[in-house]
PDB file of N, CA and C in Angstrom:
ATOM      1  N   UNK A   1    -142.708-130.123 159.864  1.00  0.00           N
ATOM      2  CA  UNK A   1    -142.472-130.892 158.653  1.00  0.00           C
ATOM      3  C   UNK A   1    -142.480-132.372 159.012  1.00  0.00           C
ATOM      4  N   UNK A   2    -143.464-133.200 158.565  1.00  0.00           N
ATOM      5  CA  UNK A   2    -143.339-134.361 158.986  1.00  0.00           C
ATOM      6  C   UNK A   2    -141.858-135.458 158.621  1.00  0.00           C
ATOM      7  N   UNK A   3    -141.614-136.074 158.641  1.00  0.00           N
ATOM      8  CA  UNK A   3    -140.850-136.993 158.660  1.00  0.00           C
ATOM      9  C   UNK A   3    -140.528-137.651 157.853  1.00  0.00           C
ATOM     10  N   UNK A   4    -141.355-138.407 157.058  1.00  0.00           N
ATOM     11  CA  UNK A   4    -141.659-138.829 156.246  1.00  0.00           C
ATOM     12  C   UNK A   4    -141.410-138.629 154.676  1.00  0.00           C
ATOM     13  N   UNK A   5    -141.010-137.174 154.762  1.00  0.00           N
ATOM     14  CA  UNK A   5    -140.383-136.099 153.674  1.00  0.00           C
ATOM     15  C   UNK A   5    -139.270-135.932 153.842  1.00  0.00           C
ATOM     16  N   UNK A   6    -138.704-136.556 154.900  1.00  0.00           N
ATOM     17  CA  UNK A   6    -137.320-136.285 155.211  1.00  0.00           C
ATOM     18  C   UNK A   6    -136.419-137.501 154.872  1.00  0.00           C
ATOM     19  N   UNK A   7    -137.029-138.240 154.680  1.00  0.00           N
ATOM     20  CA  UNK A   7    -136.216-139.995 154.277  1.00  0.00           C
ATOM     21  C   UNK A   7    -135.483-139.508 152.878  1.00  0.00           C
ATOM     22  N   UNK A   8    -136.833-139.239 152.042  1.00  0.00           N
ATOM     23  CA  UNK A   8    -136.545-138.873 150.317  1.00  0.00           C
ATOM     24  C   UNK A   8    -135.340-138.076 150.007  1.00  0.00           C
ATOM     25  N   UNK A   9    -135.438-136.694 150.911  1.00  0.00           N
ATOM     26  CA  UNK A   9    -134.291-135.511 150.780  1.00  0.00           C
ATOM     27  C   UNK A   9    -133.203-136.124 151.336  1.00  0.00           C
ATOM     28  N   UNK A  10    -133.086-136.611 152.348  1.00  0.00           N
ATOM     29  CA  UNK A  10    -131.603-136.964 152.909  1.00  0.00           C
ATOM     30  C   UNK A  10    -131.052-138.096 151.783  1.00  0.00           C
ATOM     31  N   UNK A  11    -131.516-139.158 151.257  1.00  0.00           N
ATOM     32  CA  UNK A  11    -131.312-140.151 150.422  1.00  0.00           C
ATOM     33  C   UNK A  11    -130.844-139.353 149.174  1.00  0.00           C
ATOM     34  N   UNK A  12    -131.683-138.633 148.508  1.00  0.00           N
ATOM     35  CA  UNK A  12    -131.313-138.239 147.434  1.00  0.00           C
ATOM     36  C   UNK A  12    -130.071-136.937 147.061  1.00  0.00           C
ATOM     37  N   UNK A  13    -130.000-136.281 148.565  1.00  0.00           N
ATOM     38  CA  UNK A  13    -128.807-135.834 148.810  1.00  0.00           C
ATOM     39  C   UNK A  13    -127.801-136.253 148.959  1.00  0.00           C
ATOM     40  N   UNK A  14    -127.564-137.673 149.369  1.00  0.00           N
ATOM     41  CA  UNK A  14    -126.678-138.575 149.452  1.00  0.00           C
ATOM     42  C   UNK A  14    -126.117-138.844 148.120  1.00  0.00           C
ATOM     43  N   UNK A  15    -127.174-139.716 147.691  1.00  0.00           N
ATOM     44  CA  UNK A  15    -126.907-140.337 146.403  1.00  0.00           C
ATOM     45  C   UNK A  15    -126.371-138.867 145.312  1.00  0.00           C
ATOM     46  N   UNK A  16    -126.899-137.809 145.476  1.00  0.00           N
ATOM     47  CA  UNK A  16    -126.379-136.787 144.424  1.00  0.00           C
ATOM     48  C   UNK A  16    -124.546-136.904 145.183  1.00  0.00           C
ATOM     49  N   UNK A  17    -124.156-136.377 146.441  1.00  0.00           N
ATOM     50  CA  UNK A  17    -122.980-136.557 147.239  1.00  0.00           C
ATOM     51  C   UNK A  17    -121.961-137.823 146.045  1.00  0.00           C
ATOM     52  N   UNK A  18    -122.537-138.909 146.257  1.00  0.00           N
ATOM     53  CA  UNK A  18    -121.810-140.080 146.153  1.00  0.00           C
ATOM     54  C   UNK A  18    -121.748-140.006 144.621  1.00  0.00           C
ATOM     55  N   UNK A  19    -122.588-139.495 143.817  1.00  0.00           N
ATOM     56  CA  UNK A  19    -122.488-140.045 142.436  1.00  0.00           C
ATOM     57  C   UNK A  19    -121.407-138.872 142.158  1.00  0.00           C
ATOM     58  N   UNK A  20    -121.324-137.641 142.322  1.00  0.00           N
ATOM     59  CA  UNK A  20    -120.190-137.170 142.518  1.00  0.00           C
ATOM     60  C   UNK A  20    -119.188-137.198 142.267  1.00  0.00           C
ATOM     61  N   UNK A  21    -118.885-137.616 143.808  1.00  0.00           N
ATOM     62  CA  UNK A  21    -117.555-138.556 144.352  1.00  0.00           C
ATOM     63  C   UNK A  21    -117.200-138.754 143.242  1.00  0.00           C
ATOM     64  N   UNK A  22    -117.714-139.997 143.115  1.00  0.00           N
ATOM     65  CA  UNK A  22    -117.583-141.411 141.913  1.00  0.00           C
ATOM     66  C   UNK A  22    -117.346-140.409 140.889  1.00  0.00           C
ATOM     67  N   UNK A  23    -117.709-139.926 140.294  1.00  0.00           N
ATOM     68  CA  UNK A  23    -117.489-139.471 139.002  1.00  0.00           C
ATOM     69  C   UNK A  23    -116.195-138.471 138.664  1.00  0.00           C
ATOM     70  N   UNK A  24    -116.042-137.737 139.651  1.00  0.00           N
ATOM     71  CA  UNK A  24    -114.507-136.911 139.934  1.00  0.00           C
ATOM     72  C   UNK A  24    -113.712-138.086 140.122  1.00  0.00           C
ATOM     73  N   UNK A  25    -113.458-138.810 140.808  1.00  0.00           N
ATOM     74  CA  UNK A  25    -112.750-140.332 140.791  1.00  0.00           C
ATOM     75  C   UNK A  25    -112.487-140.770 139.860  1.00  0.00           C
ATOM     76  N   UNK A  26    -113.758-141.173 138.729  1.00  0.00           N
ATOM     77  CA  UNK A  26    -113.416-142.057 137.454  1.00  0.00           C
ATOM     78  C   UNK A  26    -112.676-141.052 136.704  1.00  0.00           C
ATOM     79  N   UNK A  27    -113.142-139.867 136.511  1.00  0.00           N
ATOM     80  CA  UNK A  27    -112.510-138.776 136.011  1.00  0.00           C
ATOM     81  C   UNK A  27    -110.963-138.561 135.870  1.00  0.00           C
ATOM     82  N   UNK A  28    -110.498-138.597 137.178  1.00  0.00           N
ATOM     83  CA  UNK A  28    -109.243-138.424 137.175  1.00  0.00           C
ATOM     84  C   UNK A  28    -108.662-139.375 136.979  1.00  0.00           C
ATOM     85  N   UNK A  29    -108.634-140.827 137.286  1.00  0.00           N
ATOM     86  CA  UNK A  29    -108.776-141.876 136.558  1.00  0.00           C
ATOM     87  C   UNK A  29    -107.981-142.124 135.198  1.00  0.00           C
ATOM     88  N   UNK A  30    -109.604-141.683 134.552  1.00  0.00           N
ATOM     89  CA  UNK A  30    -109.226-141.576 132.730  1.00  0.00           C
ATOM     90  C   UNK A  30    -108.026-140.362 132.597  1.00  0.00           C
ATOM     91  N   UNK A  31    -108.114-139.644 133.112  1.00  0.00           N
ATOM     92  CA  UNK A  31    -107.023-138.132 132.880  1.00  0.00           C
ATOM     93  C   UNK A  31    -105.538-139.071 132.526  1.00  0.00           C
ATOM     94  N   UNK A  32    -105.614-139.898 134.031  1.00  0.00           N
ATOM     95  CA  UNK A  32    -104.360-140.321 134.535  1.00  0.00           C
ATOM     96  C   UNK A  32    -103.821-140.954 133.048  1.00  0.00           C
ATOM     97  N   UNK A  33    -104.756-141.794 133.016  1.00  0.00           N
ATOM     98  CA  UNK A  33    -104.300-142.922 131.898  1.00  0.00           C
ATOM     99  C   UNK A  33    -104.209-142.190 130.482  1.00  0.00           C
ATOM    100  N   UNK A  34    -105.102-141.664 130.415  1.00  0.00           N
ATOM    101  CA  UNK A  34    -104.904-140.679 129.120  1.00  0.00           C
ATOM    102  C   UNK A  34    -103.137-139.877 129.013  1.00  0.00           C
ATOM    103  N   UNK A  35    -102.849-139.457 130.285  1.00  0.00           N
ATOM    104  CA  UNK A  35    -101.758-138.940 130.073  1.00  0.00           C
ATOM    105  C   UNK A  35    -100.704-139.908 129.805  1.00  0.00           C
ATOM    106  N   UNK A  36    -100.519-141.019 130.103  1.00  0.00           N
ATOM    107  CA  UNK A  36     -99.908-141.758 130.556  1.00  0.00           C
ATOM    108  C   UNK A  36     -99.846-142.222 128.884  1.00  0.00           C
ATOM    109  N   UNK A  37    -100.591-142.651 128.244  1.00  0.00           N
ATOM    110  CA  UNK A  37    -100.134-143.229 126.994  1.00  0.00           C
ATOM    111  C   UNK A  37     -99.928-141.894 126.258  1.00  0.00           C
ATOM    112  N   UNK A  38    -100.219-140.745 126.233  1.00  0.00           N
ATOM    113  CA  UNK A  38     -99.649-140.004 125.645  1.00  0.00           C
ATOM    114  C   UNK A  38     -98.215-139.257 125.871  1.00  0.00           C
ATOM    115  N   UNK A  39     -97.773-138.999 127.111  1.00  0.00           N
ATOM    116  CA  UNK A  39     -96.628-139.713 127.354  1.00  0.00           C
ATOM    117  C   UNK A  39     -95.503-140.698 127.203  1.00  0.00           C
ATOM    118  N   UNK A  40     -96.032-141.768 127.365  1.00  0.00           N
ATOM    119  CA  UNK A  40     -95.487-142.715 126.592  1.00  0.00           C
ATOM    120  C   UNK A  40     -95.600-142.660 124.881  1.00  0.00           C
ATOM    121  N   UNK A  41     -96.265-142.410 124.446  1.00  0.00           N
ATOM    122  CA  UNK A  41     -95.865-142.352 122.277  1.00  0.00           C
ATOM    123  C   UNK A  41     -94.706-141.183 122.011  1.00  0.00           C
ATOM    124  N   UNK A  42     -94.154-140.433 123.244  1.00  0.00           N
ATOM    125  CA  UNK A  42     -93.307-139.755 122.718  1.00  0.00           C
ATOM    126  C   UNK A  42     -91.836-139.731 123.408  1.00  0.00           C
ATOM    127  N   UNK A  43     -90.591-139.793 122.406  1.00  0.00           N
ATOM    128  CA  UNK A  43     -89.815-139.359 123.395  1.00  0.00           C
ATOM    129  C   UNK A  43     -89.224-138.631 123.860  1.00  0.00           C
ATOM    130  N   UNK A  44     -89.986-137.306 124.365  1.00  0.00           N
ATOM    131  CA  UNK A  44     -89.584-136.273 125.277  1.00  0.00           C
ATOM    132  C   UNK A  44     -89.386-137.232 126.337  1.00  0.00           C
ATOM    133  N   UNK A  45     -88.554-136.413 127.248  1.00  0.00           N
ATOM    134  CA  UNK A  45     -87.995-136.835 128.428  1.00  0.00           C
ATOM    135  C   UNK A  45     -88.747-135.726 129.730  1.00  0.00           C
ATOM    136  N   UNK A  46     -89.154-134.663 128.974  1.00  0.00           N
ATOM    137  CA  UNK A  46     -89.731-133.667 129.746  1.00  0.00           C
ATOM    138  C   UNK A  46     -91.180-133.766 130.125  1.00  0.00           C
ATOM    139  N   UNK A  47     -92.182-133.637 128.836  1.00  0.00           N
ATOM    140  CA  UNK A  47     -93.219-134.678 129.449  1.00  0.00           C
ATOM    141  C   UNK A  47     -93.259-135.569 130.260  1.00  0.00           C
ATOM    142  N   UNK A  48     -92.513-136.596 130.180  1.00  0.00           N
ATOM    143  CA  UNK A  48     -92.428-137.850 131.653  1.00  0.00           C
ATOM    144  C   UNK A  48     -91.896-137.077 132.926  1.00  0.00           C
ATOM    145  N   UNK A  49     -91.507-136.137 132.951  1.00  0.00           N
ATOM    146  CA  UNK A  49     -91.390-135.918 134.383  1.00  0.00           C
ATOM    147  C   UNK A  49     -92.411-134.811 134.831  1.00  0.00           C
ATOM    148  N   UNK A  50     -92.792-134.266 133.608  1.00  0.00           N
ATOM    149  CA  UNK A  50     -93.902-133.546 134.316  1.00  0.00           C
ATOM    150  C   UNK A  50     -95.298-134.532 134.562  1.00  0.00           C
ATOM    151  N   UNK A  51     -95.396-135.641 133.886  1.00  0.00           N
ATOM    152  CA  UNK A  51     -96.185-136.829 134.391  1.00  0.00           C
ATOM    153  C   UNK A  51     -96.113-137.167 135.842  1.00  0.00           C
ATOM    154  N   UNK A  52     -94.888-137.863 135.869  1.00  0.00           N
ATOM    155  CA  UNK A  52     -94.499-138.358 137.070  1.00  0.00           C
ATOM    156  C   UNK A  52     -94.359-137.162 138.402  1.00  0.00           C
ATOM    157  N   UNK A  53     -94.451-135.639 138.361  1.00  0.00           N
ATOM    158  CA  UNK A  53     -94.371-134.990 139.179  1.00  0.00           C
ATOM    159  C   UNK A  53     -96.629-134.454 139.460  1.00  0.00           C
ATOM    160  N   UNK A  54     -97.191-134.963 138.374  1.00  0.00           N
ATOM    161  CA  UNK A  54     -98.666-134.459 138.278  1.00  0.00           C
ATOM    162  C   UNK A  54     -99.361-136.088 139.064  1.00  0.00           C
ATOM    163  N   UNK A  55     -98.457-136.945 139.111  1.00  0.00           N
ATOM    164  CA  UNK A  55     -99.219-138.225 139.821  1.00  0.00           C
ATOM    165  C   UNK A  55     -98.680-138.357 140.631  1.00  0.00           C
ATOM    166  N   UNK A  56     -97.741-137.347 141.446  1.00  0.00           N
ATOM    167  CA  UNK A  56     -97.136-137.769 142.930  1.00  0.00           C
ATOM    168  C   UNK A  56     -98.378-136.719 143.742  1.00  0.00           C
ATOM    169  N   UNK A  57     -98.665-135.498 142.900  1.00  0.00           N
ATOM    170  CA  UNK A  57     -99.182-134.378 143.147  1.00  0.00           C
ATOM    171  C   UNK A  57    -100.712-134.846 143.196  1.00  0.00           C
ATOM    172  N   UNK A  58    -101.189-136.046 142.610  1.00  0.00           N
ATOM    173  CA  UNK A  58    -102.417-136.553 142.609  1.00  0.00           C
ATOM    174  C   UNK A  58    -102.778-137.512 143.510  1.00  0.00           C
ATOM    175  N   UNK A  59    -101.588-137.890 144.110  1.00  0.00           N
ATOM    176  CA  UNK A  59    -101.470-139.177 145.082  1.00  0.00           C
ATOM    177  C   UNK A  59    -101.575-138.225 146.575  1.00  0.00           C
ATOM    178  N   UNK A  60    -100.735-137.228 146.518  1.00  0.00           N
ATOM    179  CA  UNK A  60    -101.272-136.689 147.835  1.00  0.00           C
ATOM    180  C   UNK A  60    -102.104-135.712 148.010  1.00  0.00           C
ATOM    181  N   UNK A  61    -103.055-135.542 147.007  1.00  0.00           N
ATOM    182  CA  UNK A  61    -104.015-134.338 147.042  1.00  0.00           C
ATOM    183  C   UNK A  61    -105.351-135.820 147.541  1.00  0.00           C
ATOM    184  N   UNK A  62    -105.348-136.757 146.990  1.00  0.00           N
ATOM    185  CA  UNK A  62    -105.677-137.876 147.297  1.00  0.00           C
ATOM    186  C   UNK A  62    -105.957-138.480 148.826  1.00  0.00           C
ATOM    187  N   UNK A  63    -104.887-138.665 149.320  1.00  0.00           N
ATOM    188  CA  UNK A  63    -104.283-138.505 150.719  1.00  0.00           C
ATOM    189  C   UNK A  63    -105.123-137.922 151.774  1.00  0.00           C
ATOM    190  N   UNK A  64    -105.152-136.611 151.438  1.00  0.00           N
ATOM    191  CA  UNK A  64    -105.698-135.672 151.904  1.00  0.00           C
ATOM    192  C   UNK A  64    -106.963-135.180 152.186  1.00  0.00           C
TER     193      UNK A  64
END
């Protein structure tokens, strides 16, 4: 297999890899914030800690 065919596949395997990434990233992201003001418009007290126990749980899955 020449070589030459091999630039294209590795690149575009990459770039599929990375756009990915990026997109599970922004993803969770928006989740975060989404929860976060919905959370906040209410005042349960129970919601906020299941917030605050799903972004400690996101911080070290993160980590990791």
């Amino acid at each position: 297999m020449p070589f030459a065919l091999l630039g294209p596949l590795i690149s575009g395997t990459v770039q599929t890899l990375c756009m990915s990434m990026l997109s599970e990233k922004l993803l969770l992201i928006v989740v975060k914030l989404l929860l976060k003001k919905l959370v906040d418009s209410t005042d349960n007290t129970l919601d906020n800690e299941l917030y605050d126990q799903f972004v400690i749980q996101l911080e070290n899955t993160q980590k990791a």
